[in-house]
ModelCIF file with pLDDT and N, C-alpha, C, O atoms, coordinates in Angstrom:
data_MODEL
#
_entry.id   MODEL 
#
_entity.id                         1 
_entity.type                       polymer 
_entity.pdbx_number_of_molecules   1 
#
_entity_poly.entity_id                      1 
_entity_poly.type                           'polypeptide(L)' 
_entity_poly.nstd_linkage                   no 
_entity_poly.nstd_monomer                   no 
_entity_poly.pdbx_seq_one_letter_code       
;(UNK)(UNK)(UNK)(UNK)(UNK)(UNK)(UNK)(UNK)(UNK)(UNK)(UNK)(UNK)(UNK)(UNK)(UNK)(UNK)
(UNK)(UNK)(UNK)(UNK)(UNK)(UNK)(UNK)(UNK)(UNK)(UNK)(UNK)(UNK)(UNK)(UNK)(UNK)(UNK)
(UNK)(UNK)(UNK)(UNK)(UNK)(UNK)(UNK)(UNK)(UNK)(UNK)(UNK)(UNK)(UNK)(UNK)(UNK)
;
_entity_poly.pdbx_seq_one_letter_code_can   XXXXXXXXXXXXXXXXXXXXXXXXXXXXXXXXXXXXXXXXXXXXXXX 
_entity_poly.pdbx_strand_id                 A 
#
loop_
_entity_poly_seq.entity_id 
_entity_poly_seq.num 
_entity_poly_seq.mon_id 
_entity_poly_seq.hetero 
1 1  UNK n 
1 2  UNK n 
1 3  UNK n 
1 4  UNK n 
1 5  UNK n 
1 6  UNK n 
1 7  UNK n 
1 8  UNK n 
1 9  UNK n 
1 10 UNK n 
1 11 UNK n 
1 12 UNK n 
1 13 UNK n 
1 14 UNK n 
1 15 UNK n 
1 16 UNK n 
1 17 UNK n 
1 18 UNK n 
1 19 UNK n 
1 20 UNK n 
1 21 UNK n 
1 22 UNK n 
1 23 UNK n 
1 24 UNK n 
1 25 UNK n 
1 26 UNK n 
1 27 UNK n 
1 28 UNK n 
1 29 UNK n 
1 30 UNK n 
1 31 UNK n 
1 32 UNK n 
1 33 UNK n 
1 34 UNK n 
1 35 UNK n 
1 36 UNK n 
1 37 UNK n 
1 38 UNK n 
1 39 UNK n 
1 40 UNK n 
1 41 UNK n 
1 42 UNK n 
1 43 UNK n 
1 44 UNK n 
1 45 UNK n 
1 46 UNK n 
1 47 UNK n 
#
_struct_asym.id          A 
_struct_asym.entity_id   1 
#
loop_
_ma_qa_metric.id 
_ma_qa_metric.mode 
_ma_qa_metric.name 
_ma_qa_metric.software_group_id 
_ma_qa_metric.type 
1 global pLDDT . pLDDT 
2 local  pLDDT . pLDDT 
#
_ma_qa_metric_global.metric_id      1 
_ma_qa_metric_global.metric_value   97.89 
_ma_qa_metric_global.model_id       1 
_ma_qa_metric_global.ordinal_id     1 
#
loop_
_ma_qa_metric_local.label_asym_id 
_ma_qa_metric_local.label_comp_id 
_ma_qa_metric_local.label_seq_id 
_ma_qa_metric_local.metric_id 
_ma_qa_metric_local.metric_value 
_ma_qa_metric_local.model_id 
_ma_qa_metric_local.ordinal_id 
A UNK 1  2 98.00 1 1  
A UNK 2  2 98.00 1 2  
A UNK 3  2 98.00 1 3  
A UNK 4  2 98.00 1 4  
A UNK 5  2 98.00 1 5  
A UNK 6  2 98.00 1 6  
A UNK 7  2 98.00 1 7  
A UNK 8  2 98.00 1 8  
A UNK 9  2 98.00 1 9  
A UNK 10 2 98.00 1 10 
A UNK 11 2 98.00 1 11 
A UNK 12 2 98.00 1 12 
A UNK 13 2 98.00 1 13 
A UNK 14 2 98.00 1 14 
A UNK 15 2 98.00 1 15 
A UNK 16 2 98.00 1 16 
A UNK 17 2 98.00 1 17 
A UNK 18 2 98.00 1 18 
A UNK 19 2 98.00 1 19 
A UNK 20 2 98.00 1 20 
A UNK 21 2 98.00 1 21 
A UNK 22 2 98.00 1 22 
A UNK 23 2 98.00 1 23 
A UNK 24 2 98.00 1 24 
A UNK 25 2 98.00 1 25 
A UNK 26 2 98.00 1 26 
A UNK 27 2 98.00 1 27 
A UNK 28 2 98.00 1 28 
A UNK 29 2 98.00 1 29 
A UNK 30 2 98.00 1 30 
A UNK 31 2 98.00 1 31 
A UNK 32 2 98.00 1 32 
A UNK 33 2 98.00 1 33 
A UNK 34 2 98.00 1 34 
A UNK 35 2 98.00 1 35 
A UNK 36 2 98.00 1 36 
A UNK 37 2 98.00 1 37 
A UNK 38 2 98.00 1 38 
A UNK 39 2 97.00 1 39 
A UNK 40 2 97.00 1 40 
A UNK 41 2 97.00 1 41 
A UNK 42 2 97.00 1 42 
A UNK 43 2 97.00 1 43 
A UNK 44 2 98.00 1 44 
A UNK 45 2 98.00 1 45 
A UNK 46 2 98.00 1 46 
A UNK 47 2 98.00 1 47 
#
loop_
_atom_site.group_PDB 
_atom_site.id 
_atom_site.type_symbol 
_atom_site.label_atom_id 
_atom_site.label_alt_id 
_atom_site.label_comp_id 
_atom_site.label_asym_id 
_atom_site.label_entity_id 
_atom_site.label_seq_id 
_atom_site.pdbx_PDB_ins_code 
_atom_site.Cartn_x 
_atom_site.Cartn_y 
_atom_site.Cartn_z 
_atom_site.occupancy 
_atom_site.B_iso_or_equiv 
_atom_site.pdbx_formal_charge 
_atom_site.auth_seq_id 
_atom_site.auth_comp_id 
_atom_site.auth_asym_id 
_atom_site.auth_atom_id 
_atom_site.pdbx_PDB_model_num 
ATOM 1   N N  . UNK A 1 1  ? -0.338 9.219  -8.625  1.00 98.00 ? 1  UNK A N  1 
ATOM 2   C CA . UNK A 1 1  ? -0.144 7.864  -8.100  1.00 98.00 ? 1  UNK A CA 1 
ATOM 3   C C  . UNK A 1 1  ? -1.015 7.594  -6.882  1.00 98.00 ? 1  UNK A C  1 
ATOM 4   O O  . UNK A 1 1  ? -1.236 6.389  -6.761  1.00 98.00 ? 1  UNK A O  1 
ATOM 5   N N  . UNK A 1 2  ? -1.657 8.456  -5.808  1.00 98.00 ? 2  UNK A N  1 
ATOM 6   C CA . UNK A 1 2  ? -2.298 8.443  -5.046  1.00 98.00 ? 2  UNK A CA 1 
ATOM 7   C C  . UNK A 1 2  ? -3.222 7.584  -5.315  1.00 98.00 ? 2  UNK A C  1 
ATOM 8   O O  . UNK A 1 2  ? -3.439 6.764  -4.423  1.00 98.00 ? 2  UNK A O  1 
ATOM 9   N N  . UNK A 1 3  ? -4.289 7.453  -6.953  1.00 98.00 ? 3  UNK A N  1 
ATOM 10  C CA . UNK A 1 3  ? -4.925 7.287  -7.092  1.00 98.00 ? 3  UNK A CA 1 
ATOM 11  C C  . UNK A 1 3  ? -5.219 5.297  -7.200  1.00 98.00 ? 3  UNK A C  1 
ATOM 12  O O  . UNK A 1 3  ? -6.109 4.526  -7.559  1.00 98.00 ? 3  UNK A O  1 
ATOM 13  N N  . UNK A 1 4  ? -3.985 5.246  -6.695  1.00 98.00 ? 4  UNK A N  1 
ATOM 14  C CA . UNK A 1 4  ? -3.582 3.175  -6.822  1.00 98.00 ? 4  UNK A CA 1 
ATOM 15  C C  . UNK A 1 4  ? -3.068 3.503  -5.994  1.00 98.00 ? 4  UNK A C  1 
ATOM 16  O O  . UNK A 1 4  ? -3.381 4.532  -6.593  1.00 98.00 ? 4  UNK A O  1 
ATOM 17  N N  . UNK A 1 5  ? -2.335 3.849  -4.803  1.00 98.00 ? 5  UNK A N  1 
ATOM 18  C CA . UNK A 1 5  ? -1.367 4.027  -3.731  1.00 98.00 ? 5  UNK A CA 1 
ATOM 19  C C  . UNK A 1 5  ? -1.971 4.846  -2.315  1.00 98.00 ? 5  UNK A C  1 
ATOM 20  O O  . UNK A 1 5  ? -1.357 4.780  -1.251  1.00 98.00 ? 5  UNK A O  1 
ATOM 21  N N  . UNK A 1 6  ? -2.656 5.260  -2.396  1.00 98.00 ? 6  UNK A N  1 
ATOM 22  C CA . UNK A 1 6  ? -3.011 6.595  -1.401  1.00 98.00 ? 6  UNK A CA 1 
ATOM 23  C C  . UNK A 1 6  ? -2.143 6.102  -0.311  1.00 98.00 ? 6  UNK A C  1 
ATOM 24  O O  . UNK A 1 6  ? -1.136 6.791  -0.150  1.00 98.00 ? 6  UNK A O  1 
ATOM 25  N N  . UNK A 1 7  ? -2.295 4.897  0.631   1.00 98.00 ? 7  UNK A N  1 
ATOM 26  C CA . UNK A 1 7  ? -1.657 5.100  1.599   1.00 98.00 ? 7  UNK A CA 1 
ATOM 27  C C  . UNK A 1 7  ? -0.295 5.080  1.667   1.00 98.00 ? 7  UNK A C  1 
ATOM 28  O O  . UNK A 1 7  ? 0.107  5.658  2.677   1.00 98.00 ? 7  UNK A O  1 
ATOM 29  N N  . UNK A 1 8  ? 0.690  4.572  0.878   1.00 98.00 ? 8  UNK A N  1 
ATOM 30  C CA . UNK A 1 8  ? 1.838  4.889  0.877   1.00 98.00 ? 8  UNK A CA 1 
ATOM 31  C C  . UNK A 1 8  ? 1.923  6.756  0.221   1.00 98.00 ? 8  UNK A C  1 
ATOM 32  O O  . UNK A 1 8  ? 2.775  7.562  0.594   1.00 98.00 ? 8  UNK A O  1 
ATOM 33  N N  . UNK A 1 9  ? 1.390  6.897  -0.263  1.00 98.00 ? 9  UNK A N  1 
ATOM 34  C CA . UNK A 1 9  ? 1.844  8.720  -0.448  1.00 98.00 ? 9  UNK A CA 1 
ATOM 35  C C  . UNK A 1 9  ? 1.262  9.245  0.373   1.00 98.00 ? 9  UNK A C  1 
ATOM 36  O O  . UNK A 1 9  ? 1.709  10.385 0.495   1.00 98.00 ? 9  UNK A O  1 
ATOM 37  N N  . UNK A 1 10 ? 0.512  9.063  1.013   1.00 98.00 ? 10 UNK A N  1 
ATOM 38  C CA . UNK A 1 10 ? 0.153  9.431  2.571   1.00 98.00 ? 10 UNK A CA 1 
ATOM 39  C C  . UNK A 1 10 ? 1.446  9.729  3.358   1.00 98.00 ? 10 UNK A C  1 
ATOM 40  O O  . UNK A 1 10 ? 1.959  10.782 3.735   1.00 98.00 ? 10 UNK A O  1 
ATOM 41  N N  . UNK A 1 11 ? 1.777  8.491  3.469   1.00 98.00 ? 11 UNK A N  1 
ATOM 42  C CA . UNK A 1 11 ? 3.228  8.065  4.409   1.00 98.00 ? 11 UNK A CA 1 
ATOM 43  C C  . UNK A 1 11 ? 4.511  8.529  3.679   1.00 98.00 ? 11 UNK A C  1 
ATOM 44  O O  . UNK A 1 11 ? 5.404  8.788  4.486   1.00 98.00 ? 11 UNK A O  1 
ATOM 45  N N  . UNK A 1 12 ? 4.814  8.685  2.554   1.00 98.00 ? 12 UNK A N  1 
ATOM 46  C CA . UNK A 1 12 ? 5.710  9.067  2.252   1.00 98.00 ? 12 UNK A CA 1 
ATOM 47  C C  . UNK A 1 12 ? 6.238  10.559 2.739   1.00 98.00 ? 12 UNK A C  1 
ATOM 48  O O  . UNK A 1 12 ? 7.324  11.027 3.081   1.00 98.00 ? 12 UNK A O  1 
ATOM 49  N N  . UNK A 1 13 ? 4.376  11.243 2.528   1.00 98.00 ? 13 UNK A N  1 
ATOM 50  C CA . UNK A 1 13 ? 5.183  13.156 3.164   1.00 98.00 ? 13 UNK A CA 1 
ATOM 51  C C  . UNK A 1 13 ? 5.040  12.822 5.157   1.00 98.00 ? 13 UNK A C  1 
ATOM 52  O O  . UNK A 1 13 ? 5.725  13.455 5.960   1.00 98.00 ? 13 UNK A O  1 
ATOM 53  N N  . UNK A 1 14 ? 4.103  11.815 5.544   1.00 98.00 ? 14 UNK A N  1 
ATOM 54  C CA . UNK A 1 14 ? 3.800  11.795 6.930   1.00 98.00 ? 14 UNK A CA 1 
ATOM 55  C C  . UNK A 1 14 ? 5.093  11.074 7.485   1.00 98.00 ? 14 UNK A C  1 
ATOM 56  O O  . UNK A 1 14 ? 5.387  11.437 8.624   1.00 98.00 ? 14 UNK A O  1 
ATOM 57  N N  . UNK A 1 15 ? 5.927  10.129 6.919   1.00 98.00 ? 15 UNK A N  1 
ATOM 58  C CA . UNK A 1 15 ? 7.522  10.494 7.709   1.00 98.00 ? 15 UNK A CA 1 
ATOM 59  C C  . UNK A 1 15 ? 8.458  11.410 6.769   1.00 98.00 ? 15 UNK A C  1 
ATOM 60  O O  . UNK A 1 15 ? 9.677  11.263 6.854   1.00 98.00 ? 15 UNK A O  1 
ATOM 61  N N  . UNK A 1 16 ? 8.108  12.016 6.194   1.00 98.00 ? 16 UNK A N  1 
ATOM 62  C CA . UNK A 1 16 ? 9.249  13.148 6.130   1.00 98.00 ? 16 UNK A CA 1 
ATOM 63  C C  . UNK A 1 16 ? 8.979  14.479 7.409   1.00 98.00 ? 16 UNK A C  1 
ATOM 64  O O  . UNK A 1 16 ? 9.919  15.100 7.905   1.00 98.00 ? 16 UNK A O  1 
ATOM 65  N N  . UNK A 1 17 ? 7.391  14.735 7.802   1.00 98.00 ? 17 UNK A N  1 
ATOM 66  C CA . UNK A 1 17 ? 7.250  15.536 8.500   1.00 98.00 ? 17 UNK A CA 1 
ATOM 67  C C  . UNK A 1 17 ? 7.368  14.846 9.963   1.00 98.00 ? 17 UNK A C  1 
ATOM 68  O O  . UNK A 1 17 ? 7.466  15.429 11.043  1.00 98.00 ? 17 UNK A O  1 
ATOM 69  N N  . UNK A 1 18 ? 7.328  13.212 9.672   1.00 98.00 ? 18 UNK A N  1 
ATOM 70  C CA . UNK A 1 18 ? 7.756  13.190 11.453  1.00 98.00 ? 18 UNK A CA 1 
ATOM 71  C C  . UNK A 1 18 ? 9.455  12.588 11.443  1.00 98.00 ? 18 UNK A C  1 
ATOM 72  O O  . UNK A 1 18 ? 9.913  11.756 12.226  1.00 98.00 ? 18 UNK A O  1 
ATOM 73  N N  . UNK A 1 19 ? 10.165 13.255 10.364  1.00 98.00 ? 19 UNK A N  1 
ATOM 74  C CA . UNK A 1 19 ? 11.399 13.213 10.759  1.00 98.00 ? 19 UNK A CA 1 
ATOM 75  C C  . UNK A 1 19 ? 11.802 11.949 10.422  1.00 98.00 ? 19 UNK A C  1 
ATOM 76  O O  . UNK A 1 19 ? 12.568 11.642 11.335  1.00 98.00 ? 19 UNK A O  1 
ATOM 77  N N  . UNK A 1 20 ? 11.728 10.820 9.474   1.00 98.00 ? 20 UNK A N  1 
ATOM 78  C CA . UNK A 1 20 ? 11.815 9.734  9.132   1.00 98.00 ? 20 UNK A CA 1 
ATOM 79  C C  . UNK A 1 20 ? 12.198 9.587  7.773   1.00 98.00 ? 20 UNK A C  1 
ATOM 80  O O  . UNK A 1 20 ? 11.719 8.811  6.946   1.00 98.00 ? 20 UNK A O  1 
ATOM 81  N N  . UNK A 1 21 ? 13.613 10.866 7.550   1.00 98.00 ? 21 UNK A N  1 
ATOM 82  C CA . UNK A 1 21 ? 13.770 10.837 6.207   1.00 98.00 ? 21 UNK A CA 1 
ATOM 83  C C  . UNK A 1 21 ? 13.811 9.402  5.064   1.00 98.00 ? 21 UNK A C  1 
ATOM 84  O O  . UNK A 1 21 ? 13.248 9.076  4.018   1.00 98.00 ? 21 UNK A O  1 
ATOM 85  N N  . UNK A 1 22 ? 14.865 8.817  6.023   1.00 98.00 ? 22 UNK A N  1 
ATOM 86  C CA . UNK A 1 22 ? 15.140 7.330  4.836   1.00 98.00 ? 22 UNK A CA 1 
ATOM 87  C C  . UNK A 1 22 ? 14.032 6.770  4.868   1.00 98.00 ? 22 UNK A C  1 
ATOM 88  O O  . UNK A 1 22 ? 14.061 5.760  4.164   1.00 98.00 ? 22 UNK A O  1 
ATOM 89  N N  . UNK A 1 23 ? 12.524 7.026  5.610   1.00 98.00 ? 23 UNK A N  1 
ATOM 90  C CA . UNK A 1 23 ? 11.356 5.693  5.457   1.00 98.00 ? 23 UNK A CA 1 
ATOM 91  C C  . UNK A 1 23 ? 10.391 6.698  4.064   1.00 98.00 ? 23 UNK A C  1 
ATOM 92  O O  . UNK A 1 23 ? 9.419  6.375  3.381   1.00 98.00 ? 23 UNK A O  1 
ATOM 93  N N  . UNK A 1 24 ? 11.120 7.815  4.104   1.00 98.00 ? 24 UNK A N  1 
ATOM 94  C CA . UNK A 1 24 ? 10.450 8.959  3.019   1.00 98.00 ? 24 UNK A CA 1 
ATOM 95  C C  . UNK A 1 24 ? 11.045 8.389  1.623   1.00 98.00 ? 24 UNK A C  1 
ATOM 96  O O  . UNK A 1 24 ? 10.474 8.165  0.556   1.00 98.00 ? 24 UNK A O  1 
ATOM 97  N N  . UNK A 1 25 ? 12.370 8.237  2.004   1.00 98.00 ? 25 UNK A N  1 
ATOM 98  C CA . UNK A 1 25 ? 13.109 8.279  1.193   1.00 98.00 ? 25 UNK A CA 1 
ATOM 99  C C  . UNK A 1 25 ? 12.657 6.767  0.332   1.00 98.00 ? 25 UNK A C  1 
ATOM 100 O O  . UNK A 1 25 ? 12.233 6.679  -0.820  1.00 98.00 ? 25 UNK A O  1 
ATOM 101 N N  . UNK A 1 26 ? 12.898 5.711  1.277   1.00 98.00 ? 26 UNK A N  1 
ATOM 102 C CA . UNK A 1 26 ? 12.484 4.415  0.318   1.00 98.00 ? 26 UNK A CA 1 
ATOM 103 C C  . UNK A 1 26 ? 11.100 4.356  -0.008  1.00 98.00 ? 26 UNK A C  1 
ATOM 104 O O  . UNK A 1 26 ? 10.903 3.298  -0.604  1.00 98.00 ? 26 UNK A O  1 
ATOM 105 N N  . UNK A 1 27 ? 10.284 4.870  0.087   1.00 98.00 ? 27 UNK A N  1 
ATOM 106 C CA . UNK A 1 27 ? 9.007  4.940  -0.065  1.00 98.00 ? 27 UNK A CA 1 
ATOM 107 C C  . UNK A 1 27 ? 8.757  5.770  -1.762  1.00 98.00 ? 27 UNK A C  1 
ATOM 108 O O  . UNK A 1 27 ? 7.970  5.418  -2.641  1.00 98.00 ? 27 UNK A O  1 
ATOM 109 N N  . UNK A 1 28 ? 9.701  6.906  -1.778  1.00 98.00 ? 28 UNK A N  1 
ATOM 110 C CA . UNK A 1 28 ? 10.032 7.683  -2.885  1.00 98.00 ? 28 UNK A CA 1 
ATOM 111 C C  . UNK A 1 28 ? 10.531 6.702  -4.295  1.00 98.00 ? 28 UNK A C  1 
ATOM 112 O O  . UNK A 1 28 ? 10.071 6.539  -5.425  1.00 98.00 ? 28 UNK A O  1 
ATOM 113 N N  . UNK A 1 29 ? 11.568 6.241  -3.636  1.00 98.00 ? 29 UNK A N  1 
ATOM 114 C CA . UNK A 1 29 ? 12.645 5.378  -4.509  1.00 98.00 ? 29 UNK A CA 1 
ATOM 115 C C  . UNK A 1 29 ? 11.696 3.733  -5.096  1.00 98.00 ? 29 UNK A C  1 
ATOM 116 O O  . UNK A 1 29 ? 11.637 3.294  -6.245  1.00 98.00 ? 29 UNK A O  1 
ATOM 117 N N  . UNK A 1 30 ? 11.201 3.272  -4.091  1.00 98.00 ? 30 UNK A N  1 
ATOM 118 C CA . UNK A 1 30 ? 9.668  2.267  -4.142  1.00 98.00 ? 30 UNK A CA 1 
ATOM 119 C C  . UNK A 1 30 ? 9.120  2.825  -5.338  1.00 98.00 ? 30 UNK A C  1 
ATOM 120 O O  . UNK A 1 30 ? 9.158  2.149  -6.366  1.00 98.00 ? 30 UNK A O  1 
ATOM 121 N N  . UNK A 1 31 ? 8.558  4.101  -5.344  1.00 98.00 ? 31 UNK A N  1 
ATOM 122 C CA . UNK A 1 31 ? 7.437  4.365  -7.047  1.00 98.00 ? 31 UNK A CA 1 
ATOM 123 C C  . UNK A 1 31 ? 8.086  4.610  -7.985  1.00 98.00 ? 31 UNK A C  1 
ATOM 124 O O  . UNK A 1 31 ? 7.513  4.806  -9.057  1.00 98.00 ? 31 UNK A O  1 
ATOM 125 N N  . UNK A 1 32 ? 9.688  4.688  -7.877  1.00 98.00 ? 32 UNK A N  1 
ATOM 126 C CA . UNK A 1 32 ? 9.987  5.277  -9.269  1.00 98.00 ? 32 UNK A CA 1 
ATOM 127 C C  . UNK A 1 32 ? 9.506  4.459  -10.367 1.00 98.00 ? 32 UNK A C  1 
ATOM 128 O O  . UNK A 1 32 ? 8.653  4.770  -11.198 1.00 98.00 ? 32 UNK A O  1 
ATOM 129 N N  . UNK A 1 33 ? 10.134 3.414  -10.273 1.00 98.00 ? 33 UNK A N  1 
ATOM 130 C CA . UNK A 1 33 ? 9.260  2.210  -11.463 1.00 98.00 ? 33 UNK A CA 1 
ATOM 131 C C  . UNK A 1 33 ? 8.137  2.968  -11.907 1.00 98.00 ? 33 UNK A C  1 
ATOM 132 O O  . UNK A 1 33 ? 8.201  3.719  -12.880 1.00 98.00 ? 33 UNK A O  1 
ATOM 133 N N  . UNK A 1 34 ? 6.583  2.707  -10.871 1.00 98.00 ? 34 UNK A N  1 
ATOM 134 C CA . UNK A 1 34 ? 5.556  3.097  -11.059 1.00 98.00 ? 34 UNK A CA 1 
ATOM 135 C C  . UNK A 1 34 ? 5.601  3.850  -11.597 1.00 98.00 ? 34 UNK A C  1 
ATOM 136 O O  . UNK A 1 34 ? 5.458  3.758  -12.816 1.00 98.00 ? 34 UNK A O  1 
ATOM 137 N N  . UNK A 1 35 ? 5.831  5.045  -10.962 1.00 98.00 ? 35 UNK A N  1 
ATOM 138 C CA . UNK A 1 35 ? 5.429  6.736  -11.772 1.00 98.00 ? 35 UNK A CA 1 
ATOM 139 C C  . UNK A 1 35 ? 6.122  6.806  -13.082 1.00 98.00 ? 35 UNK A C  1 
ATOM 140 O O  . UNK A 1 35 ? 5.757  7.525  -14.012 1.00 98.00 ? 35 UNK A O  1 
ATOM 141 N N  . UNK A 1 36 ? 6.878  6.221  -13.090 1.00 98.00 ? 36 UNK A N  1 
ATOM 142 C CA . UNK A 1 36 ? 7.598  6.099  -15.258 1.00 98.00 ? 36 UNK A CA 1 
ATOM 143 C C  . UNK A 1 36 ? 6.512  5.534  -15.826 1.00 98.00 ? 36 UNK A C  1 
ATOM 144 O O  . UNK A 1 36 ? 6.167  6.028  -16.899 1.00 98.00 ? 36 UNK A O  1 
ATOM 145 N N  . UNK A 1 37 ? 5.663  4.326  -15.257 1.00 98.00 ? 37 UNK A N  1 
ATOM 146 C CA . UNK A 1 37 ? 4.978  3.329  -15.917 1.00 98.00 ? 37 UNK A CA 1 
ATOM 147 C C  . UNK A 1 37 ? 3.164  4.251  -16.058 1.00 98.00 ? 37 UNK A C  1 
ATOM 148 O O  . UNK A 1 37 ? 2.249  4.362  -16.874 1.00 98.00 ? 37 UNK A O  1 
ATOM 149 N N  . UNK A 1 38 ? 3.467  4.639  -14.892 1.00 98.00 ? 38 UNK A N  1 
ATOM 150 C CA . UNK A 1 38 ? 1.810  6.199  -14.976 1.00 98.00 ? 38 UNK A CA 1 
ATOM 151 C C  . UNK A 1 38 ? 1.775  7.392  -15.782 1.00 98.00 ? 38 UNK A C  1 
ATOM 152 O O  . UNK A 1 38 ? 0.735  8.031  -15.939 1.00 98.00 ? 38 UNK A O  1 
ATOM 153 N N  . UNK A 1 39 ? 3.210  7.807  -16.451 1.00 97.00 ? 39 UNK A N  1 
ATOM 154 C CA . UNK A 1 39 ? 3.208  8.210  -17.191 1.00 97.00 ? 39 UNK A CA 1 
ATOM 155 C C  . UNK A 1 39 ? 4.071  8.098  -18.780 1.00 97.00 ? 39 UNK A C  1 
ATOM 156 O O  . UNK A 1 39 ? 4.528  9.088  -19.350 1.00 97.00 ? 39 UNK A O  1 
ATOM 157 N N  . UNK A 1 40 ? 4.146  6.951  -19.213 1.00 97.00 ? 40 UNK A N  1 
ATOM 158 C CA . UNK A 1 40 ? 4.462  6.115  -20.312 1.00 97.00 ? 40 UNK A CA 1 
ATOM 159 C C  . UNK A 1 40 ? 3.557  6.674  -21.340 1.00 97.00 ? 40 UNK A C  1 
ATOM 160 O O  . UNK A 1 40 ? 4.036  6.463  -22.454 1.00 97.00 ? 40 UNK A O  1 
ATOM 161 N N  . UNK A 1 41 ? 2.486  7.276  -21.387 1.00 97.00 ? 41 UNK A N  1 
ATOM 162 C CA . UNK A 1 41 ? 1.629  7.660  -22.018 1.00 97.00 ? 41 UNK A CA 1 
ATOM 163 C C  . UNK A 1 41 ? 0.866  9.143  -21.756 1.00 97.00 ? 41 UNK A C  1 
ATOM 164 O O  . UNK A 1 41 ? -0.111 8.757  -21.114 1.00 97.00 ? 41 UNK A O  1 
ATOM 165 N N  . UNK A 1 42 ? 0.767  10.165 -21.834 1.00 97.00 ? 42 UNK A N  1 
ATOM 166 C CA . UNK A 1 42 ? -0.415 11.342 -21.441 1.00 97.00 ? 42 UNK A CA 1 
ATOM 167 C C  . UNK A 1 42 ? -1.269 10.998 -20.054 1.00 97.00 ? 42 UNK A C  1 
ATOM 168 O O  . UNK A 1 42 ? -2.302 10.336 -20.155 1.00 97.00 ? 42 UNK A O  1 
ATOM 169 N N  . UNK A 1 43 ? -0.826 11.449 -18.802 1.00 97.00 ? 43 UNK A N  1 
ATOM 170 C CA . UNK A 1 43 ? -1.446 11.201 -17.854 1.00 97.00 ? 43 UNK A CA 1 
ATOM 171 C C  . UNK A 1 43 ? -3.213 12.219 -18.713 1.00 97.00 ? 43 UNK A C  1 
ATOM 172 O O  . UNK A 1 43 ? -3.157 13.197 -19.459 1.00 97.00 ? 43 UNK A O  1 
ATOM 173 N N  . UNK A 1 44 ? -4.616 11.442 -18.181 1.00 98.00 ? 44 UNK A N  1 
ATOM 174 C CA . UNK A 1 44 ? -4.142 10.054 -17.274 1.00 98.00 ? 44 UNK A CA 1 
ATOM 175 C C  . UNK A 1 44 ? -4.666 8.994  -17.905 1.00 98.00 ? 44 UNK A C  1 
ATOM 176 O O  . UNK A 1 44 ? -5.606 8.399  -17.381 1.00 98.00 ? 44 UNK A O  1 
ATOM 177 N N  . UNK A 1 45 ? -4.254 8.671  -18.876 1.00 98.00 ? 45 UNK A N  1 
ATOM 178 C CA . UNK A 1 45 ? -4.592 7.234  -19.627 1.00 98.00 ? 45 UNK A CA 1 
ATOM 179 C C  . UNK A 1 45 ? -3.937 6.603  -18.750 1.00 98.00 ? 45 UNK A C  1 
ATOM 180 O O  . UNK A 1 45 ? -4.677 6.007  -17.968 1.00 98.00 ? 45 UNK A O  1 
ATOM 181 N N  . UNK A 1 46 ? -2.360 6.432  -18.465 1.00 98.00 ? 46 UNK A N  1 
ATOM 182 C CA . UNK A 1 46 ? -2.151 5.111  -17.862 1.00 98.00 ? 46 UNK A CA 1 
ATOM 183 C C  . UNK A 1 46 ? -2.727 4.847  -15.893 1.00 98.00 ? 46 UNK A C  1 
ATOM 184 O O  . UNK A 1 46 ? -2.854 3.877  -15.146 1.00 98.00 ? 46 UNK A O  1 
ATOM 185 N N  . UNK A 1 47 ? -2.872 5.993  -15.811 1.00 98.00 ? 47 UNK A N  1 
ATOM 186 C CA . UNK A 1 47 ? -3.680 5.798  -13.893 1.00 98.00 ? 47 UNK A CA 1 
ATOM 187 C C  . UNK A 1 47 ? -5.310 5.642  -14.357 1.00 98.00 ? 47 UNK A C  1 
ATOM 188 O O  . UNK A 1 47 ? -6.184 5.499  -13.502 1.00 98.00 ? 47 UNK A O  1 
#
């Protein structure tokens, strides 16, 4: 997902390591959609 997203998966591990679980956390919960929809098919046809 990096590869359409970088800066939110950036941020997703950069507040878990500065201690910002829930901004990790909704950031996580934010791609689920996505990442079902990136791999709906044999990564990486759909990224």
């Amino acid at each position: 997902t990096a590869n359409i997203i970088p800066d939110d998966t950036h941020d997703l591990c950069q507040k878990f390591f500065d201690g910002d679980i829930k901004g990790s956390m909704d950031l996580q919960l934010k791609a689920i959609d996505l990442c079902k929809a990136l791999f709906c098919e044999v990564n990486p046809i759909p990224v």
